[in-house]
C-alpha atoms as a PDB file:
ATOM      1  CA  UNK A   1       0.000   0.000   0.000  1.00  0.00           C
ATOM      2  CA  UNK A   2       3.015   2.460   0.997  1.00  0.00           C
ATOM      3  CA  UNK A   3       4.310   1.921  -2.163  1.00  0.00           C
ATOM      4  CA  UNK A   4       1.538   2.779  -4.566  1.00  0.00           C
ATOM      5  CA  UNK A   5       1.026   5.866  -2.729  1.00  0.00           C
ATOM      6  CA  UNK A   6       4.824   6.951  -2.972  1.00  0.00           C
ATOM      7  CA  UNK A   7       4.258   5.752  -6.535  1.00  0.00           C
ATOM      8  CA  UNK A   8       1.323   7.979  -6.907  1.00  0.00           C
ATOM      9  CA  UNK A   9       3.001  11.002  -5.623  1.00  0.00           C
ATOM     10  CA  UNK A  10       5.992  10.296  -7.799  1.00  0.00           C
ATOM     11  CA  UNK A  11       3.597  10.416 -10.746  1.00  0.00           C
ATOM     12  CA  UNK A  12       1.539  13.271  -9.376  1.00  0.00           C
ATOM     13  CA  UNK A  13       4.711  15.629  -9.269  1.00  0.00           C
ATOM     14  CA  UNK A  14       6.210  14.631 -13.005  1.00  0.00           C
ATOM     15  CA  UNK A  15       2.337  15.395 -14.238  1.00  0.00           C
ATOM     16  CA  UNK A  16       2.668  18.479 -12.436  1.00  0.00           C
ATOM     17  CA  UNK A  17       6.404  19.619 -13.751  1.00  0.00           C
ATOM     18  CA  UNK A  18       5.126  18.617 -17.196  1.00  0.00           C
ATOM     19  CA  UNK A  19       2.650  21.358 -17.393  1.00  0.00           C
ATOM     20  CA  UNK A  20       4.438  24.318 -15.278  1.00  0.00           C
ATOM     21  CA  UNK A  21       5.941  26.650 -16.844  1.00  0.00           C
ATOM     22  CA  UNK A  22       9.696  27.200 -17.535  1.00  0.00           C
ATOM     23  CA  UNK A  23      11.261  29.959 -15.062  1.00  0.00           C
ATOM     24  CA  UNK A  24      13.935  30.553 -17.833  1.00  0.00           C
ATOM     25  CA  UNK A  25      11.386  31.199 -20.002  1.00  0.00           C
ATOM     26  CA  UNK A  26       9.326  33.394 -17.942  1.00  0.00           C
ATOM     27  CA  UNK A  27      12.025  35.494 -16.617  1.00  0.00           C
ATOM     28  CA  UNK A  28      12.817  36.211 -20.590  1.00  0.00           C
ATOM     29  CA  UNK A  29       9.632  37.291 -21.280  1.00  0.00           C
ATOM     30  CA  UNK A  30      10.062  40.142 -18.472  1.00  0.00           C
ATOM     31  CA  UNK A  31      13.070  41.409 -19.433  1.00  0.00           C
ATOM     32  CA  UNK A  32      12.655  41.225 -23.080  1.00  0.00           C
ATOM     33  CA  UNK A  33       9.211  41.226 -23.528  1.00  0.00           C
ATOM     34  CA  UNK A  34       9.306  38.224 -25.950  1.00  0.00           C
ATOM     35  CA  UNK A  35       9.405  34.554 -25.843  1.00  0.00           C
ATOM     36  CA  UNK A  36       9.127  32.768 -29.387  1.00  0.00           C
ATOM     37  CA  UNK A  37       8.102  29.183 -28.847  1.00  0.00           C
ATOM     38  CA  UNK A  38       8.621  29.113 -24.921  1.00  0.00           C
ATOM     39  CA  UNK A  39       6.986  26.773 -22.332  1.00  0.00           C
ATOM     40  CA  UNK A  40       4.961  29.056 -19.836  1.00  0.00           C
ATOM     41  CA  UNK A  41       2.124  26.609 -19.079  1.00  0.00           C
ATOM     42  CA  UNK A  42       0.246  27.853 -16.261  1.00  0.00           C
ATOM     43  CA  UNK A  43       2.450  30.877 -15.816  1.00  0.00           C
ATOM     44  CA  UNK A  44       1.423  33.639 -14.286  1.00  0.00           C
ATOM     45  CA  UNK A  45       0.765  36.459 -16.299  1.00  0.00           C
ATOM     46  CA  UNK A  46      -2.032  38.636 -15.403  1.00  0.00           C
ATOM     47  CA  UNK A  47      -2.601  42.025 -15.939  1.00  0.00           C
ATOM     48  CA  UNK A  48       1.000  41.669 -17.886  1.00  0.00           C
ATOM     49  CA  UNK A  49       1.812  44.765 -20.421  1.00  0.00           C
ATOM     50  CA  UNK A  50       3.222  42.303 -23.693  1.00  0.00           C
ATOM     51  CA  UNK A  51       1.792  44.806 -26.073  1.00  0.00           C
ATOM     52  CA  UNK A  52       3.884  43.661 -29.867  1.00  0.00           C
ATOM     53  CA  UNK A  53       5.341  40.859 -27.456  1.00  0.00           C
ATOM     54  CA  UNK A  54       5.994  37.561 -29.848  1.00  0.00           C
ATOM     55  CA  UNK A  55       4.843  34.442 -28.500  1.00  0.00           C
ATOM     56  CA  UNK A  56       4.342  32.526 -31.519  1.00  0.00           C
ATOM     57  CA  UNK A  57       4.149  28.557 -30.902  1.00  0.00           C
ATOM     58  CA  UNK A  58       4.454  29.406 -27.460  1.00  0.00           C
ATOM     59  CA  UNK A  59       3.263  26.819 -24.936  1.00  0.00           C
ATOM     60  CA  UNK A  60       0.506  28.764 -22.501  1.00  0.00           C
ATOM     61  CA  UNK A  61      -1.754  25.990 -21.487  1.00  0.00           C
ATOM     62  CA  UNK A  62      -3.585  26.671 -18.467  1.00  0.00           C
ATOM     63  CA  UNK A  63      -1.880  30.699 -17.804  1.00  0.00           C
ATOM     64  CA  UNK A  64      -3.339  33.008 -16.309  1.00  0.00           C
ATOM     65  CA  UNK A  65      -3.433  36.050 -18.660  1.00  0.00           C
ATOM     66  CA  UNK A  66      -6.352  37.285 -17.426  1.00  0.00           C
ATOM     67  CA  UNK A  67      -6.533  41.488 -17.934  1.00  0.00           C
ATOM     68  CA  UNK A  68      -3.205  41.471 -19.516  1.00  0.00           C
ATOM     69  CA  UNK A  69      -2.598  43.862 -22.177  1.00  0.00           C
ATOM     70  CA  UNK A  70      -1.950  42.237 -25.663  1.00  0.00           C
ATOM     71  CA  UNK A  71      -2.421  44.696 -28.224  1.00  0.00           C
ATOM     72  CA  UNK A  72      -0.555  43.924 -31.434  1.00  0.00           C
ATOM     73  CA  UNK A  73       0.968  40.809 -29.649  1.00  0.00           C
ATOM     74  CA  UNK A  74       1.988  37.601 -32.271  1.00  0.00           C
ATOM     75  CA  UNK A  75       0.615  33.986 -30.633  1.00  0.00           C
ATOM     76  CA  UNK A  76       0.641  32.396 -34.453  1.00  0.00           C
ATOM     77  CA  UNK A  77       0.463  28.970 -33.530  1.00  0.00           C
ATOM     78  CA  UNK A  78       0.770  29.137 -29.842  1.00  0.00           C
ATOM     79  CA  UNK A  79      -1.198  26.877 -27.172  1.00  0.00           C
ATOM     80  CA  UNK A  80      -3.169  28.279 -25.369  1.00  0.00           C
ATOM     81  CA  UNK A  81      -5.990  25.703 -24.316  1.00  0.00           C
ATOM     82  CA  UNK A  82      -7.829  26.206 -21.290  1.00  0.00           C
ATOM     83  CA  UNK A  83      -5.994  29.427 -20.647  1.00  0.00           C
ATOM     84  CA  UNK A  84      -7.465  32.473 -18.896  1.00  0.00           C
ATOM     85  CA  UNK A  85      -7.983  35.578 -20.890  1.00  0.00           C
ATOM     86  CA  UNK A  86     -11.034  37.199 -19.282  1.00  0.00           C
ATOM     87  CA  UNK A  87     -10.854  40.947 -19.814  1.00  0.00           C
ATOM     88  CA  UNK A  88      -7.686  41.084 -21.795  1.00  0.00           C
ATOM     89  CA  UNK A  89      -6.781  43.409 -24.290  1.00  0.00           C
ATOM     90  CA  UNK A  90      -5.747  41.268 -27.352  1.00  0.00           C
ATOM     91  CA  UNK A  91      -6.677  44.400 -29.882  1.00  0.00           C
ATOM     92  CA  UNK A  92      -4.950  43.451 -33.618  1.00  0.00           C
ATOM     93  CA  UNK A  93      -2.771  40.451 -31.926  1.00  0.00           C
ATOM     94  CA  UNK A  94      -1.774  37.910 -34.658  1.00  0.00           C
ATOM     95  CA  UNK A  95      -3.733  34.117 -33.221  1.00  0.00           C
ATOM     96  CA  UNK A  96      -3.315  32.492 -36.603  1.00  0.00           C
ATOM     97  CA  UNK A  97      -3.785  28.867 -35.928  1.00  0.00           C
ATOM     98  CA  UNK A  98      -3.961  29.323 -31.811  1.00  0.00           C
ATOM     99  CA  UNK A  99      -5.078  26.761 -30.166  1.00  0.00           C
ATOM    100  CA  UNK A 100      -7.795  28.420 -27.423  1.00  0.00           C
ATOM    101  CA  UNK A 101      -9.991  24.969 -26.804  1.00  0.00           C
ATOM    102  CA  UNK A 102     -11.114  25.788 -23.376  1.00  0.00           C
ATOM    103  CA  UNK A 103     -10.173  29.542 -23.077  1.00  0.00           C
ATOM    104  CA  UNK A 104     -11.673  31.908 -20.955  1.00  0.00           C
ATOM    105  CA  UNK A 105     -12.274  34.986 -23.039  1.00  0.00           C
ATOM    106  CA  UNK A 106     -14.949  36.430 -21.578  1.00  0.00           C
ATOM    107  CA  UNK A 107     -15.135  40.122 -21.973  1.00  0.00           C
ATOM    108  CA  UNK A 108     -12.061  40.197 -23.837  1.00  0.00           C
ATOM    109  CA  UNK A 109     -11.479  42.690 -27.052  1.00  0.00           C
ATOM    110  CA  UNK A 110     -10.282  41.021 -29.811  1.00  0.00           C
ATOM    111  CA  UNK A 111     -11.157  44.010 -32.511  1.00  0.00           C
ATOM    112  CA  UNK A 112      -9.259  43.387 -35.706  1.00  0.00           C
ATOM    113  CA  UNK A 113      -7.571  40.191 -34.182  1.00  0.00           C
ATOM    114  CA  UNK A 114      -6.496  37.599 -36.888  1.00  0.00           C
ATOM    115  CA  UNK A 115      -7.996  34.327 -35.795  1.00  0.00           C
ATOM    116  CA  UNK A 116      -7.642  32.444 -38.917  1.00  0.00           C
ATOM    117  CA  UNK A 117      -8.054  29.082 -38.694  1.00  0.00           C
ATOM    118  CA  UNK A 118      -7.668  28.929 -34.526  1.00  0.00           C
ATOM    119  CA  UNK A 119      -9.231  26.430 -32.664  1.00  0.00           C
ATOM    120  CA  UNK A 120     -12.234  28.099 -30.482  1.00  0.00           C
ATOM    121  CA  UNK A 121     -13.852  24.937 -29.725  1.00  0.00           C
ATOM    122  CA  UNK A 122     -15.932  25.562 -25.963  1.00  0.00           C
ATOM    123  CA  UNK A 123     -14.437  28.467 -25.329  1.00  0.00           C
ATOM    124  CA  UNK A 124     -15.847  31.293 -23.387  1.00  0.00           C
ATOM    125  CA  UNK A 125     -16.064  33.857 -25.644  1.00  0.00           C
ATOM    126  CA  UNK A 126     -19.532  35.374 -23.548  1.00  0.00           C
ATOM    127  CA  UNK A 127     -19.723  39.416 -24.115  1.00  0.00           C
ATOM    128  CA  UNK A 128     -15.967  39.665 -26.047  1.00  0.00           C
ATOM    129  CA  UNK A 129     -15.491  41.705 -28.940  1.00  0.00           C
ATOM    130  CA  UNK A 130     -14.849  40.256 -32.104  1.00  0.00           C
ATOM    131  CA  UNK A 131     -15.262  43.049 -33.846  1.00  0.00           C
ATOM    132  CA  UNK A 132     -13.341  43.668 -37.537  1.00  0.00           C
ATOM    133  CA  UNK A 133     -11.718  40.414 -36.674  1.00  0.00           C
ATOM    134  CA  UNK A 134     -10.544  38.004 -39.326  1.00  0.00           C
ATOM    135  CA  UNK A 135     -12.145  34.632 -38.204  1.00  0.00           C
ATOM    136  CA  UNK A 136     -11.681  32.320 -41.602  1.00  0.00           C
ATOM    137  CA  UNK A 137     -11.633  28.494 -40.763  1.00  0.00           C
ATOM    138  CA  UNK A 138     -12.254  28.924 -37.240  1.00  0.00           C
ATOM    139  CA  UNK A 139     -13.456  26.566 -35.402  1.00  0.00           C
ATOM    140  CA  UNK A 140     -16.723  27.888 -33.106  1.00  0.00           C
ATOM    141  CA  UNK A 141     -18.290  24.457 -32.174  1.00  0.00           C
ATOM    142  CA  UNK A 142     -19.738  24.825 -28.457  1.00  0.00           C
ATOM    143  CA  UNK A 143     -18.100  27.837 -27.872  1.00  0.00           C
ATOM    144  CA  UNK A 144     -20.295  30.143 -25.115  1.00  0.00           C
ATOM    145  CA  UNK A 145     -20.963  33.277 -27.264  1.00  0.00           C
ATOM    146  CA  UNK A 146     -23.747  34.959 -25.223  1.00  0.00           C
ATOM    147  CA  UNK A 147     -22.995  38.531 -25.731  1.00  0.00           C
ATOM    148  CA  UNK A 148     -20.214  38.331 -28.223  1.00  0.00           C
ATOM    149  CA  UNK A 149     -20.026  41.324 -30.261  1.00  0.00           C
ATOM    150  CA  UNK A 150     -19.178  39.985 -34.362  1.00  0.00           C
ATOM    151  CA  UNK A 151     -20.109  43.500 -36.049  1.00  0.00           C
ATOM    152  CA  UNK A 152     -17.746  44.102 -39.106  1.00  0.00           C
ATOM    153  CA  UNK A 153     -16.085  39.928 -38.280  1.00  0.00           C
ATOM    154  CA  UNK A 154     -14.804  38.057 -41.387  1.00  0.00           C
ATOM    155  CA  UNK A 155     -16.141  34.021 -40.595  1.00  0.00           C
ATOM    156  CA  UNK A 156     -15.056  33.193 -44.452  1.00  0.00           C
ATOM    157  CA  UNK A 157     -15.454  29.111 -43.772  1.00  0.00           C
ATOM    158  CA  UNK A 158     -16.228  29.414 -39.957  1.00  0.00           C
ATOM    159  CA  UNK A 159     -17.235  26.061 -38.226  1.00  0.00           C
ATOM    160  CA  UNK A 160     -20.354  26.953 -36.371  1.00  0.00           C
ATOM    161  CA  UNK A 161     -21.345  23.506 -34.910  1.00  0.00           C
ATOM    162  CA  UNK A 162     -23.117  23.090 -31.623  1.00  0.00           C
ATOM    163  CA  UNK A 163     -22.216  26.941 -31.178  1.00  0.00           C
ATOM    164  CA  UNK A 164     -25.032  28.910 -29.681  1.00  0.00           C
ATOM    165  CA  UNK A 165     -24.961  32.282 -31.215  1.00  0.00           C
ATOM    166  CA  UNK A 166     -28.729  33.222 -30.349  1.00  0.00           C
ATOM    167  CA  UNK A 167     -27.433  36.137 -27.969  1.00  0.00           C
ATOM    168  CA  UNK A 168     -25.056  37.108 -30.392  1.00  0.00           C
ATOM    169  CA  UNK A 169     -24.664  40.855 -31.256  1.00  0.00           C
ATOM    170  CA  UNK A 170     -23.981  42.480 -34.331  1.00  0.00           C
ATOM    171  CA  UNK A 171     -24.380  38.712 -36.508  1.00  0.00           C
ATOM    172  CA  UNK A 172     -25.614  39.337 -40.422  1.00  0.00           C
ATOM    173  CA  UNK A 173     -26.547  36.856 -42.807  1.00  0.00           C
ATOM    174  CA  UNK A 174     -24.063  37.878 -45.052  1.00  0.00           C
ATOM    175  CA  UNK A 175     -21.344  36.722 -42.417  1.00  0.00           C
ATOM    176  CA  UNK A 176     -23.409  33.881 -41.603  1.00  0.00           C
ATOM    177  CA  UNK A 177     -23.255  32.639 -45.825  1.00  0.00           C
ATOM    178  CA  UNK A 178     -19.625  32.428 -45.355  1.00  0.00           C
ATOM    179  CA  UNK A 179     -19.769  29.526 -42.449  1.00  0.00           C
ATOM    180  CA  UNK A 180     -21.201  26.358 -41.975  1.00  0.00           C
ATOM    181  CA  UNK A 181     -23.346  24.035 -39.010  1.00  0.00           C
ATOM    182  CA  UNK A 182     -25.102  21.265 -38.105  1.00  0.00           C
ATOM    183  CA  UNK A 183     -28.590  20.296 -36.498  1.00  0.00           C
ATOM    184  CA  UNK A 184     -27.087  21.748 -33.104  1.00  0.00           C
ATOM    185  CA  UNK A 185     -26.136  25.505 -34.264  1.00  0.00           C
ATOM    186  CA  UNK A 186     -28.141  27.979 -32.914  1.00  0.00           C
ATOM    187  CA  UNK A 187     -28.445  31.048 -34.422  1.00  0.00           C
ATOM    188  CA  UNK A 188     -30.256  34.505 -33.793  1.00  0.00           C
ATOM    189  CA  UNK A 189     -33.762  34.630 -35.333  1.00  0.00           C
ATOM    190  CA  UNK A 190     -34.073  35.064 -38.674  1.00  0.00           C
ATOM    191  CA  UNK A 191     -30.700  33.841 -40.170  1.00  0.00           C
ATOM    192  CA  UNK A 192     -29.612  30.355 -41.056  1.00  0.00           C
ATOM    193  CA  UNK A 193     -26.445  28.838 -42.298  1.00  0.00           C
ATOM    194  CA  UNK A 194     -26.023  25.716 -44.712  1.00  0.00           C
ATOM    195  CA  UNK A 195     -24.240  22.209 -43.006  1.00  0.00           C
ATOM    196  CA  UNK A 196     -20.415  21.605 -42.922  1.00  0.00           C
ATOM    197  CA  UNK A 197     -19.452  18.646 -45.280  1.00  0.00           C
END
């Protein structure tokens, strides 16, 4: 019995150091203000000023970047699943391909963001502004979008699927033309979208 439990720990701590962040790495992004492909899982980084910071194919799984100050920042490619980002400013930031499966982004302002092609799949996107942002090939199914301000978004080849976008604001049918669904999308009344292949 002793020794499943000090096996248990054992695997409890190298779970743990898997997914912390990298002091090296954190320290750098400080000082210099970038970090191109670093590991800062779970790091903590709220209210941070990283305005033009580059974090492309970073590694943010799980940080705390809630409030922090974004504007103009480049996360092409970067991980940032389940990742807190209520309230932040991410105004014009470059999330080509970003993985945000999970992310808080509730009240965030993403206005003229580049999402193309990011992964937004049950995110919390509730009362965020997505407004002027580019959000071709992005995937949107069972994302929380209650709220979510889309006046002026591009969704060229969106992915709408079990996405609830009844208390959407600012949604046309013109944008919605562009995406695609299933049985589950909702929609505000009025406008429909064709199914995904």
């Amino acid at each position: 019995m002793r020794a499943a439990l000090v096996l248990l720990t054992v695997l409890s701590l190298a779970v743990v150091r898997a997914h912390a962040f990298d002091a090296e790495d954190l320290s750098r992004l400080r000082e210099t203000g970038h970090c191109h492909g670093c590991a800062l899982d779970q790091a903590p980084l709220r209210r941070m000023a990283l305005t033009g910071s580059d974090l492309s194919a970073a590694r943010l799984t799980g940080a705390d970047l809630s409030r922090a100050v974004l504007r103009a920042a480049i996360l092409r490619e970067a991980d940032l699943g389940q990742a807190n980002l209520g309230g932040a400013d991410l105004s014009g930031a470059d999330l080509t391909g970003a993985d945000l499966r999970q992310a808080v982004l509730d009240g965030a302002r993403l206005h003229d963001a580049n999402l193309e092609g990011a992964d937004l799949r049950r995110a919390n996107l509730s009362w965020a502004s997505l407004s002027g942002a580019a959000l071709g090939r992005v995937r949107l199914d069972g994302a929380f979008l209650n709220g979510t301000d889309f006046w002026g978004a591009k969704l060229a080849g969106a992915e709408l699927g079990k996405a609830d976008l009844r208390q959407a604001l600012g949604l046309t049918q013109a944008q919605v033309d562009l995406t695609c669904g299933s049985d589950d999308t909702r929609l505000p009344e009025g406008l429909v979208t064709r199914y995904c292949d």
